[in-house]
C-alpha atoms as a PDB file:
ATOM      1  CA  UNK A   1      -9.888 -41.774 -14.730  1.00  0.00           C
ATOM      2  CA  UNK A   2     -13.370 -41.909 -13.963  1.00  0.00           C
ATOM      3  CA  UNK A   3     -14.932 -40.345 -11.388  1.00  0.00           C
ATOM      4  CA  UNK A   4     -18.435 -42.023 -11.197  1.00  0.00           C
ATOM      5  CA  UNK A   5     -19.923 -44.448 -13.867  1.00  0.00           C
ATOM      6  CA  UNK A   6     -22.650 -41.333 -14.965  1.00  0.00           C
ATOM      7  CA  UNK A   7     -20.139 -38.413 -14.961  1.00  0.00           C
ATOM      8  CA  UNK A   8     -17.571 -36.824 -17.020  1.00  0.00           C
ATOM      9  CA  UNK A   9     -14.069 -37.791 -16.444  1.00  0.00           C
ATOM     10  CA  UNK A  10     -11.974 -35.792 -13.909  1.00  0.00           C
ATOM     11  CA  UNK A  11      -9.857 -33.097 -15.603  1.00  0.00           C
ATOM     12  CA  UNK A  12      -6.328 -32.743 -14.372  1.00  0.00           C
ATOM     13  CA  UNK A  13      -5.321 -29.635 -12.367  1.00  0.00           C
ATOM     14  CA  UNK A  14      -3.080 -27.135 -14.179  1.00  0.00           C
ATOM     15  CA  UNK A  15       0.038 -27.041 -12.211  1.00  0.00           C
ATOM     16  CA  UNK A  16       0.391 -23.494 -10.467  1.00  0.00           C
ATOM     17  CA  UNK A  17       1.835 -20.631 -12.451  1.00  0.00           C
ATOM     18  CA  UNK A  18       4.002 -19.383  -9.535  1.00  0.00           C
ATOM     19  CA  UNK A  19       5.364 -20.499  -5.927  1.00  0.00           C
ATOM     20  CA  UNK A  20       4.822 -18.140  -3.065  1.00  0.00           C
ATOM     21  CA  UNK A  21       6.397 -18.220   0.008  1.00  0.00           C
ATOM     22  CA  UNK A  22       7.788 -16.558   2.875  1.00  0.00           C
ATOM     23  CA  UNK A  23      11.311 -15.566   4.308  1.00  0.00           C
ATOM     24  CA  UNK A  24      11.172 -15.129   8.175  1.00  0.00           C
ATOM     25  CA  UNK A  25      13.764 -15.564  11.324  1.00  0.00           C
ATOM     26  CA  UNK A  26      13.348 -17.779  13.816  1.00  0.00           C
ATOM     27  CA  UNK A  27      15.722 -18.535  16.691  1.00  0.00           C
ATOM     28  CA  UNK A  28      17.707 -15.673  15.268  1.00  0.00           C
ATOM     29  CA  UNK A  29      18.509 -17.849  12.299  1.00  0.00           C
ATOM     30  CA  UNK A  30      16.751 -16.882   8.422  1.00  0.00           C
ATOM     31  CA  UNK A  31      14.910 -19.015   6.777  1.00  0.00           C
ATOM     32  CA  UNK A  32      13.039 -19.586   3.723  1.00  0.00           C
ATOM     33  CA  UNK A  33       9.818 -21.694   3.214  1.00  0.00           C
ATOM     34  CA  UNK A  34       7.719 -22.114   0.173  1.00  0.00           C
ATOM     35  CA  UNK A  35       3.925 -22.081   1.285  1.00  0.00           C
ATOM     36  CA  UNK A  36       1.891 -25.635   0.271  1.00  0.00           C
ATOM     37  CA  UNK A  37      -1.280 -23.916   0.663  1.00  0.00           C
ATOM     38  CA  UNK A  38      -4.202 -24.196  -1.878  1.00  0.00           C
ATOM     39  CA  UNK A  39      -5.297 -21.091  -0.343  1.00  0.00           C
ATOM     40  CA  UNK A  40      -2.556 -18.916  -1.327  1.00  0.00           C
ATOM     41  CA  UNK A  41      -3.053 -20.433  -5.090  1.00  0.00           C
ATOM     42  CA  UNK A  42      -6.642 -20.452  -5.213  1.00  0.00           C
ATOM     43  CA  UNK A  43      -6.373 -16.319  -3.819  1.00  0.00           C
ATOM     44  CA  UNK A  44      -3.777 -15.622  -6.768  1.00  0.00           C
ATOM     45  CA  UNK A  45      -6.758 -17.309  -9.168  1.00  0.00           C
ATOM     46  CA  UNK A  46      -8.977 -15.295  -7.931  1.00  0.00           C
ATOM     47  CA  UNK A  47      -7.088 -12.394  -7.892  1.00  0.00           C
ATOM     48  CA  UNK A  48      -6.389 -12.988 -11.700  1.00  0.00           C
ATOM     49  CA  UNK A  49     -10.018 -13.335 -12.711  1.00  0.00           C
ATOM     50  CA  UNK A  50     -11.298  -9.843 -10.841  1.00  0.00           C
ATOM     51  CA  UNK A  51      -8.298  -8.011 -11.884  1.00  0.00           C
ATOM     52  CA  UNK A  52      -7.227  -9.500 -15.514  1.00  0.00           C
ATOM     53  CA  UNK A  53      -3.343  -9.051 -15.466  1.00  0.00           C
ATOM     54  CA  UNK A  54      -0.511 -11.365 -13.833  1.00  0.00           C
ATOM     55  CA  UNK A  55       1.146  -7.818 -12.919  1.00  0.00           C
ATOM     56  CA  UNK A  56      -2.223  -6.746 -10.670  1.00  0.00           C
ATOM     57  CA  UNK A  57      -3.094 -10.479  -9.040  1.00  0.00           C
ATOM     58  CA  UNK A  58       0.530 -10.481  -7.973  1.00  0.00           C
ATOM     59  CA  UNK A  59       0.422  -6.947  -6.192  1.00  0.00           C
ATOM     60  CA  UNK A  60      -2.889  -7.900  -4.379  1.00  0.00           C
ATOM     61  CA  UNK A  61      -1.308 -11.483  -3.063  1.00  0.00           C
ATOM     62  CA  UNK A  62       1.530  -9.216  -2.088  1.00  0.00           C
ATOM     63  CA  UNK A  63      -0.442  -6.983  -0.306  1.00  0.00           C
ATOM     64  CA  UNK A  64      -2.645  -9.719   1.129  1.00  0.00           C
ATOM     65  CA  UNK A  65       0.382 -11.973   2.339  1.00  0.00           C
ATOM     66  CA  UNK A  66       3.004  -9.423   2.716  1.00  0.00           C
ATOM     67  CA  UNK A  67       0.722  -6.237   3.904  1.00  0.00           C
ATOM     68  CA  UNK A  68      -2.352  -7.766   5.560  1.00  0.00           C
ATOM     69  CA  UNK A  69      -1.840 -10.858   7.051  1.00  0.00           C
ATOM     70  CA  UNK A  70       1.475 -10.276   8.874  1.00  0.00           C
ATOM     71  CA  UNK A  71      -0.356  -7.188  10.927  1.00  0.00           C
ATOM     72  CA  UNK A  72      -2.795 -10.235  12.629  1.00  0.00           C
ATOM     73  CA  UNK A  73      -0.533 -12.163  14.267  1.00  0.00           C
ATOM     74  CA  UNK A  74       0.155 -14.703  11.545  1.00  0.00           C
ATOM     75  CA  UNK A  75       1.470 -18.169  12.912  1.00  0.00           C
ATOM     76  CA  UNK A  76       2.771 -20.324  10.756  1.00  0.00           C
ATOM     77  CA  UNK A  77       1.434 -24.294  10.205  1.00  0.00           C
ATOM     78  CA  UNK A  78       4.460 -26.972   9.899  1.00  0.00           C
ATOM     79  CA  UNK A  79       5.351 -30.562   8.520  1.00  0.00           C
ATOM     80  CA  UNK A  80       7.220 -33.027   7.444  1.00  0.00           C
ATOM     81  CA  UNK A  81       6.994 -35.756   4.631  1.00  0.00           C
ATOM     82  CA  UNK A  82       7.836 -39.034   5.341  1.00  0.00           C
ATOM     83  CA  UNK A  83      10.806 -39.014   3.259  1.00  0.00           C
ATOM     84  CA  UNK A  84      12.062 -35.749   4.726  1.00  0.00           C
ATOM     85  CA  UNK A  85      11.289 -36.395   8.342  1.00  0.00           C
ATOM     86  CA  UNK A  86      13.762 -33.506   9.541  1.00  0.00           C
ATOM     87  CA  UNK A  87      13.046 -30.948   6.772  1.00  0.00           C
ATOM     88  CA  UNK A  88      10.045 -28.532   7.649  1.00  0.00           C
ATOM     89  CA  UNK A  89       7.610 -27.526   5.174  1.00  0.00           C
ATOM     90  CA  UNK A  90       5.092 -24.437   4.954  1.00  0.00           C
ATOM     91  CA  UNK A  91       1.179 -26.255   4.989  1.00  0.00           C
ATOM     92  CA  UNK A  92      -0.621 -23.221   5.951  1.00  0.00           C
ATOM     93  CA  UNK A  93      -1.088 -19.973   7.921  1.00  0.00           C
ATOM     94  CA  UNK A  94      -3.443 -19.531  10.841  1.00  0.00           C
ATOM     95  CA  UNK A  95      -4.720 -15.629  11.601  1.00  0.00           C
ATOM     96  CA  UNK A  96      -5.260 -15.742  15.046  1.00  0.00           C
ATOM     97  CA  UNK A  97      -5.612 -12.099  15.363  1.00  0.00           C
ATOM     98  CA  UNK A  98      -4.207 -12.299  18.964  1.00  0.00           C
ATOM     99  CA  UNK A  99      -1.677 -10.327  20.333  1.00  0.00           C
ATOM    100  CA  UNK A 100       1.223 -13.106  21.605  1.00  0.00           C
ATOM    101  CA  UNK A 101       2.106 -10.635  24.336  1.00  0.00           C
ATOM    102  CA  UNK A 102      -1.410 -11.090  25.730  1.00  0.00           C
ATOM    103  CA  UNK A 103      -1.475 -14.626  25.243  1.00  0.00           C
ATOM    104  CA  UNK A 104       2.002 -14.436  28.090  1.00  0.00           C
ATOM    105  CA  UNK A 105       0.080 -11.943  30.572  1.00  0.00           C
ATOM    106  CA  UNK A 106      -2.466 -14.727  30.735  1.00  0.00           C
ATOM    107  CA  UNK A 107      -0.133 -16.847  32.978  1.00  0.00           C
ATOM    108  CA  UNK A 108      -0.362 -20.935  33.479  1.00  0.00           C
ATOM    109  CA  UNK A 109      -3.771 -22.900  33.495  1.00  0.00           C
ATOM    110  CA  UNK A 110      -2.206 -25.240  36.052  1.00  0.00           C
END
C-alpha cells in the first residue's frame, strides 16, 4: 500500500518477538493481563540495540517494569474491545509518582 504518490511504500511491522505483561491482585482476587503498550515493545527494541543479546534486553525490561516502575506508584490504564465488552485489557501504565495514601489525606473537593 502506498503511502503518498512520491514515497516508498509502507513496510509492514514485524510482529513482536515476546508478550510482556503483568500479574497483580485486585479486590483480593489474581489476575493476569498482557500489556498492549507500544511502549513496553519499543523499550525491549531499544534495549536490544544498546545491549546486543535477547538475554540482556530482557533483564533491563525486567528491571524497568518489574524493579523501577512498580516503586512510583504505577496505575494501571484499562479497556475493552467491542467484541469483548466485559473482558479488560492492559493499554498502558501511567507513573504518577504519587503516594495514594496522600492522595486520601487530601480529603473531598466538594
Amino acid at each position: 500500500m502506498q503511502a503518498a504518490l512520491f514515497e516508498k511504500p509502507l513496510r509492514p511491522l514485524t510482529p513482536p518477538e515476546f508478550v510482556f505483561g503483568y500479574k497483580y491482585t485486585s479486590a483480593g482476587r489474581p489476575h493476569t493481563n498482557t500489556l498492549q503498550d507500544w511502549e513496553v515493545q519499543a523499550a525491549y527494541l531499544a534495549y536490544l540495540k544498546r545491549y546486543g543479546t535477547r538475554e540482556e534486553a530482557l533483564r533491563m525490561l525486567a528491571e524497568e517494569y518489574g524493579e523501577r516502575i512498580p516503586t512510583r506508584h504505577p496505575h494501571f490504564i484499562m479497556g475493552t474491545m467491542k467484541l469483548h465488552p466485559r473482558t479488560f485489557i492492559l493499554i498502558g501504565l501511567l507513573r504518577t509518582g504519587v503516594d495514594p495514601g496522600e492522595i486520601a489525606k487530601q480529603g473531598t473537593l466538594l
